[in-house]
Protein backbone atom coordinates (compact mmCIF):
# COMPACT_ATOMS: atom_id res chain seq x y z
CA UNK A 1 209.32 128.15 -90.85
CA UNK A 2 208.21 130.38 -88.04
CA UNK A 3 206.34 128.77 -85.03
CA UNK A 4 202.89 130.16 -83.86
CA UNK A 5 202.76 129.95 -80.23
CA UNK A 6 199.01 130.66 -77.47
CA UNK A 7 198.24 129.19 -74.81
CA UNK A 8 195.98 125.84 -74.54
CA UNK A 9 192.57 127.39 -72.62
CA UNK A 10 192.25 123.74 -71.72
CA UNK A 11 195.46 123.06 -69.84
CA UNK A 12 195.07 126.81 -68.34
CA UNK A 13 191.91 125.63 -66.83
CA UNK A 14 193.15 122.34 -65.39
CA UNK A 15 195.92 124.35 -63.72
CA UNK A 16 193.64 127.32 -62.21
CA UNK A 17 191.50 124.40 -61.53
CA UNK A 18 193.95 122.50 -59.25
CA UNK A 19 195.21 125.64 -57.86
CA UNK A 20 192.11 126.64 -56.56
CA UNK A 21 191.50 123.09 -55.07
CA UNK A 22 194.53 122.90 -53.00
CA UNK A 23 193.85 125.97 -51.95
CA UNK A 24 190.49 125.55 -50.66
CA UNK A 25 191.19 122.49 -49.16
CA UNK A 26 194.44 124.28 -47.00
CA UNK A 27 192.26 127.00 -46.23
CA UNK A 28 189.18 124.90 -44.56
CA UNK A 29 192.37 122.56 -43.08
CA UNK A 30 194.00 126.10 -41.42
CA UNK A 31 190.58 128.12 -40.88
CA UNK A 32 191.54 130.96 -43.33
CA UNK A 33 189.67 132.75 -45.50
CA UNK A 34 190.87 132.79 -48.94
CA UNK A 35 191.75 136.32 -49.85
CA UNK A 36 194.03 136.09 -47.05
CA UNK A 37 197.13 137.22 -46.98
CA UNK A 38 198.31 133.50 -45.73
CA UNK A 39 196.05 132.41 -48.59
CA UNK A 40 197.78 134.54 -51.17
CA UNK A 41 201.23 133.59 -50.40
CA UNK A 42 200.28 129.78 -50.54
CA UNK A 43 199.00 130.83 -53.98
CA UNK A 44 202.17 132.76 -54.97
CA UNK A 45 204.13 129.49 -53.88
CA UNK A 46 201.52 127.24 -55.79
CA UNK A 47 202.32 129.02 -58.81
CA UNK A 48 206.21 128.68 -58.97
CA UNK A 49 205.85 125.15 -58.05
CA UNK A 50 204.01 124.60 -61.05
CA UNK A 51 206.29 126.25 -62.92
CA UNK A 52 209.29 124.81 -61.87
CA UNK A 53 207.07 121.57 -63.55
CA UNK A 54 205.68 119.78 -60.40
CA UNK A 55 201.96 119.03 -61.11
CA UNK A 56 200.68 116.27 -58.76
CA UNK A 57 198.48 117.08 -56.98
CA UNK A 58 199.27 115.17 -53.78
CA UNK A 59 202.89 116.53 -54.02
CA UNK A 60 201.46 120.23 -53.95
CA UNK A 61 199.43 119.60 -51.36
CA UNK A 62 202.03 118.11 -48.91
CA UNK A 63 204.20 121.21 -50.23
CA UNK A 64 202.25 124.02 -48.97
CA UNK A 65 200.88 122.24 -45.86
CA UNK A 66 204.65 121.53 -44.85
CA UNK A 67 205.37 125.13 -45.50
CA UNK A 68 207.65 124.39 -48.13
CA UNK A 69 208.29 127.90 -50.51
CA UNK A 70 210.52 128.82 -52.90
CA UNK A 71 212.48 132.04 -52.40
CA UNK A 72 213.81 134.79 -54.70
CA UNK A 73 217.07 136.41 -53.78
């Protein structure tokens, strides 16, 4: 049997959805614009959160207004 894998548009929505609500929010909280590059790496570090599986909402938040990113080495 061979699996047939794509990507849920609906899930993919919530998630850009969310993103883009944090977001916002820390940018009218810090006075940035948000194609900033302060913006962008909140966004970068929005992203891996989410895929390292943490998807509340309140947890995100508190994780990019404490500053909290992952790094690559």
């Amino acid at each position: 049997m061979q699996w047939i894998s794509w990507q849920r548009p609906v899930l993919v929505f919530k998630i850009t959805d969310l993103i883009d609500r944090i977001l916002r929010n820390w940018c009218d909280e810090n006075g940035h614009q948000k194609e900033s590059v302060e913006a962008s790496r909140k966004a970068k570090s929005l992203l891996q959160w989410i895929e390292l599986g943490v998807t509340d909402e309140h947890e995100l938040t508190d994780l990019i207004r404490d500053d909290i990113v992952i790094t690559m080495k």
